[in-house]
C-alpha atoms as a PDB file:
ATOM      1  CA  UNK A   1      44.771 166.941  67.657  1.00  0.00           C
ATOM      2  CA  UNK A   2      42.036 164.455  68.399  1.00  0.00           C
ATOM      3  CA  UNK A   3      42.995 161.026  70.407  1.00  0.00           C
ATOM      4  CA  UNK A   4      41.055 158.025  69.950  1.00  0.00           C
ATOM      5  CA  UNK A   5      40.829 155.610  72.939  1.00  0.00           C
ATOM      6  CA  UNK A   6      40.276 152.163  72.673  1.00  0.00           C
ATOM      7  CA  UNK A   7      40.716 149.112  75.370  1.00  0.00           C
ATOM      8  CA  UNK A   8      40.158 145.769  75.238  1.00  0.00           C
ATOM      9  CA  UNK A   9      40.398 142.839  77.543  1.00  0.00           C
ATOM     10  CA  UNK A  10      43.558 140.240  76.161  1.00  0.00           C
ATOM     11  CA  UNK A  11      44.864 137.109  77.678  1.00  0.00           C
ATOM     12  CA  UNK A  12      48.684 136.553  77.269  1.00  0.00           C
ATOM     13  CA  UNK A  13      49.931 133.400  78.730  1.00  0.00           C
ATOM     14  CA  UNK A  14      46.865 132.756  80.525  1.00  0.00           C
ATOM     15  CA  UNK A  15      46.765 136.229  82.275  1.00  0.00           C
ATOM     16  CA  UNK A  16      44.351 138.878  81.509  1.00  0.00           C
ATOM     17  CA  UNK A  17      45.771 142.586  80.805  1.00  0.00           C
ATOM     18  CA  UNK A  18      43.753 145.601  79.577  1.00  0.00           C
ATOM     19  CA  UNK A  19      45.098 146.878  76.126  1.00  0.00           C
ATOM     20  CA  UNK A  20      44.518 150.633  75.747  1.00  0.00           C
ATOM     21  CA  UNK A  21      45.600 151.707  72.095  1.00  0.00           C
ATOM     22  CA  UNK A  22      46.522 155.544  71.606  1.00  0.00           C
ATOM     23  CA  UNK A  23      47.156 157.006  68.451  1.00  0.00           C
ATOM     24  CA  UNK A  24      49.540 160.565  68.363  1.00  0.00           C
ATOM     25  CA  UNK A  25      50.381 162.505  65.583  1.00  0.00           C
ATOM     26  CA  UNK A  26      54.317 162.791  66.968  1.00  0.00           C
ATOM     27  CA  UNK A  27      57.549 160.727  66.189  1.00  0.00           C
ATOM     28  CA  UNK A  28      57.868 157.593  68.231  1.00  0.00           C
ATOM     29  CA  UNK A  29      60.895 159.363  69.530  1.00  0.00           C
ATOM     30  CA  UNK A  30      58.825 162.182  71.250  1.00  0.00           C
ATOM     31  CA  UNK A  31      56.241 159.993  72.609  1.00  0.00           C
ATOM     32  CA  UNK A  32      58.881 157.873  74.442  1.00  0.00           C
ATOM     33  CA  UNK A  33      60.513 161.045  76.297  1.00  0.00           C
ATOM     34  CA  UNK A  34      56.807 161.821  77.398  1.00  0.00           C
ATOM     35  CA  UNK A  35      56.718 158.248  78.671  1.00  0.00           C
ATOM     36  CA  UNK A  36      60.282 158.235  80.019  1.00  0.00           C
ATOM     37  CA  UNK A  37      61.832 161.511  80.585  1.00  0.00           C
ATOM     38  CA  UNK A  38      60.914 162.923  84.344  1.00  0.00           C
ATOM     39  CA  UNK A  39      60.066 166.306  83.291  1.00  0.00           C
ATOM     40  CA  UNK A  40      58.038 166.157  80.283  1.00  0.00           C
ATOM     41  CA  UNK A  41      56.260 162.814  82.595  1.00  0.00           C
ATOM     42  CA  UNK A  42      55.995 165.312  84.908  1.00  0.00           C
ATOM     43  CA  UNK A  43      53.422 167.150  82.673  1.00  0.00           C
ATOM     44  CA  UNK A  44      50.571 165.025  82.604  1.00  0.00           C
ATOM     45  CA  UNK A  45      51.389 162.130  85.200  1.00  0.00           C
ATOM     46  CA  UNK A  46      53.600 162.371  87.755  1.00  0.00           C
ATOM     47  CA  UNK A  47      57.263 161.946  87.899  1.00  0.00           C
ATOM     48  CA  UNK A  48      60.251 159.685  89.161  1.00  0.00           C
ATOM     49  CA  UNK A  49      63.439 159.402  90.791  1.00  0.00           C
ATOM     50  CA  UNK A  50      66.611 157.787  90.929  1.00  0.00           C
ATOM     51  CA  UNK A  51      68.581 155.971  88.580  1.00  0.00           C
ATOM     52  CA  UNK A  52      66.990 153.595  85.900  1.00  0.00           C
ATOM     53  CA  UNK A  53      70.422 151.606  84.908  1.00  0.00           C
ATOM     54  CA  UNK A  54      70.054 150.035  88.833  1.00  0.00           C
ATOM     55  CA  UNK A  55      66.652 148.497  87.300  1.00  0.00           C
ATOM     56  CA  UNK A  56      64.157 150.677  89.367  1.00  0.00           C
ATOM     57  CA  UNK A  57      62.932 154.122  90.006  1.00  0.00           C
ATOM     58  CA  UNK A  58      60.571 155.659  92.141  1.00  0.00           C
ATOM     59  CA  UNK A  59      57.807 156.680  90.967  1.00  0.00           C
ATOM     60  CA  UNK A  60      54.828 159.498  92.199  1.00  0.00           C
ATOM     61  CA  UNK A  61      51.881 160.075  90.186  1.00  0.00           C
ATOM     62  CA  UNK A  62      51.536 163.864  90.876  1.00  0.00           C
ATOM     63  CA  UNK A  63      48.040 163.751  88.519  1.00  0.00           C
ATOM     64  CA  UNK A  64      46.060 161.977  91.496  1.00  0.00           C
ATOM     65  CA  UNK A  65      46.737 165.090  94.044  1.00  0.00           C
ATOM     66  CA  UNK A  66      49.385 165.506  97.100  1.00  0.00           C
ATOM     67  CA  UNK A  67      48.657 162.668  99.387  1.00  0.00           C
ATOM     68  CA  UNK A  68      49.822 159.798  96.720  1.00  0.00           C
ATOM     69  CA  UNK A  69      52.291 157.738  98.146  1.00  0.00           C
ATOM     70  CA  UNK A  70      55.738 157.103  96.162  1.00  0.00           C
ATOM     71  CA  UNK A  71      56.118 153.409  94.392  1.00  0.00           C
ATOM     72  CA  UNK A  72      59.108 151.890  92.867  1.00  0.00           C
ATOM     73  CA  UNK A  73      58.963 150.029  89.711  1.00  0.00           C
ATOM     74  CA  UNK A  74      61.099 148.296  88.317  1.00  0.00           C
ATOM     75  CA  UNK A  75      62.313 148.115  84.917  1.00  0.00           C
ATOM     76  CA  UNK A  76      62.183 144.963  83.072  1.00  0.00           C
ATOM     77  CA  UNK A  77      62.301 146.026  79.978  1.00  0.00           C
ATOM     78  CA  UNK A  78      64.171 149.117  78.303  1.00  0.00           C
ATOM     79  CA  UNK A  79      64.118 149.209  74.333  1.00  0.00           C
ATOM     80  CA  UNK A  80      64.106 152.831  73.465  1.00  0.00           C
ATOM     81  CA  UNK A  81      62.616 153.906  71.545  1.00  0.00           C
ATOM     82  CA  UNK A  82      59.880 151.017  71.199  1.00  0.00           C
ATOM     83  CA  UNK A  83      60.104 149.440  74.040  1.00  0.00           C
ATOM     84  CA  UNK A  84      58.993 150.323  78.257  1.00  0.00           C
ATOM     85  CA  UNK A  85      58.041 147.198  80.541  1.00  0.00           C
ATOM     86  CA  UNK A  86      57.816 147.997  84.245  1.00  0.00           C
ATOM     87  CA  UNK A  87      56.088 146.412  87.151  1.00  0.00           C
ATOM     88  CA  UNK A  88      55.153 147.536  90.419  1.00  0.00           C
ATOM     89  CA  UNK A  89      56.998 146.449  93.603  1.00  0.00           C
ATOM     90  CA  UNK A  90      54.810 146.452  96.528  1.00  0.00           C
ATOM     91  CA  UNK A  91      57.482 147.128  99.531  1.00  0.00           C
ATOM     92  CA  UNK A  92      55.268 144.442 101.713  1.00  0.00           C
ATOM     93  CA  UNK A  93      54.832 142.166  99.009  1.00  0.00           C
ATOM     94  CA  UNK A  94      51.112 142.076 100.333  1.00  0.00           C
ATOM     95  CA  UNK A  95      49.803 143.631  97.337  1.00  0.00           C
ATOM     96  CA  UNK A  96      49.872 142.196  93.126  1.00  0.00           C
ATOM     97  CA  UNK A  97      52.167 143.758  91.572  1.00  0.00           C
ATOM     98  CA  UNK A  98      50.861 145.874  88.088  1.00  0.00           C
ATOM     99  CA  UNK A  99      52.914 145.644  85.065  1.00  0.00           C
ATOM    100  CA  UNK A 100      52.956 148.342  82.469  1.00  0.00           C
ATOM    101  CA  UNK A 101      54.017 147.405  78.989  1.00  0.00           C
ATOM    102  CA  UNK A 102      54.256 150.566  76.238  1.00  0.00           C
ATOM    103  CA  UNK A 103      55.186 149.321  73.158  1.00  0.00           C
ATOM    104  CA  UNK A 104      55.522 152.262  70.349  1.00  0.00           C
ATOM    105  CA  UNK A 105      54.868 151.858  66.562  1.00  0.00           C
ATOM    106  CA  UNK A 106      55.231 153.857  63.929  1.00  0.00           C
ATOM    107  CA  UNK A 107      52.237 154.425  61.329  1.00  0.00           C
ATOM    108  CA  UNK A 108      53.147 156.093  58.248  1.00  0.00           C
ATOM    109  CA  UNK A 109      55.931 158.184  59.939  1.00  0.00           C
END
């Protein structure tokens, strides 16, 4: 399997984002429970917690090593299988929040 990463710079309603395109040879359906299930997350992120239908989860990216510290997101947007939009929430507020948009498409099956 070879991936091909690409990522360009976008503004959407006058706010820059970084697009990264990936391209897997897998049903959308299995790339979204690598996105969104905790376990198979689990094997090449990290991994979260609690209940998604409340509109957050905690989330610990395991990938970065032992010390990370836990952050909820929450969910704004839950389409599966096309659809993931979270966003960070900063328990202080002090810091921006990040929003990560997946949007899945299928090419030629």
């Amino acid at each position: 399997m070879t991936l091909s990463a690409t990522g360009r710079r976008e503004t959407r309603d006058g706010v820059d984002h970084l697009a990264l395109d990936r391209d897997f040879p897998l049903p959308v359906e299995e790339v979204w429970a690598a996105v969104t299930d905790p376990e198979r997350l689990s094997r090449w992120i990290g991994t979260w917690t609690g209940d998604p239908a409340r509109g957050t989860v905690d989330f610990r990216m395991t990938a970065e090593g032992e010390d990370v510290p836990v952050e909820t997101y929450v969910i704004e947007v839950c389409d599966p299988p096309r659809r993931l939009v979270t966003r960070t929430q900063a328990p202080d507020g002090a810091e921006p929040d990040w929003v990560l948009t997946v949007d899945l498409v299928d090419h030629d099956g």
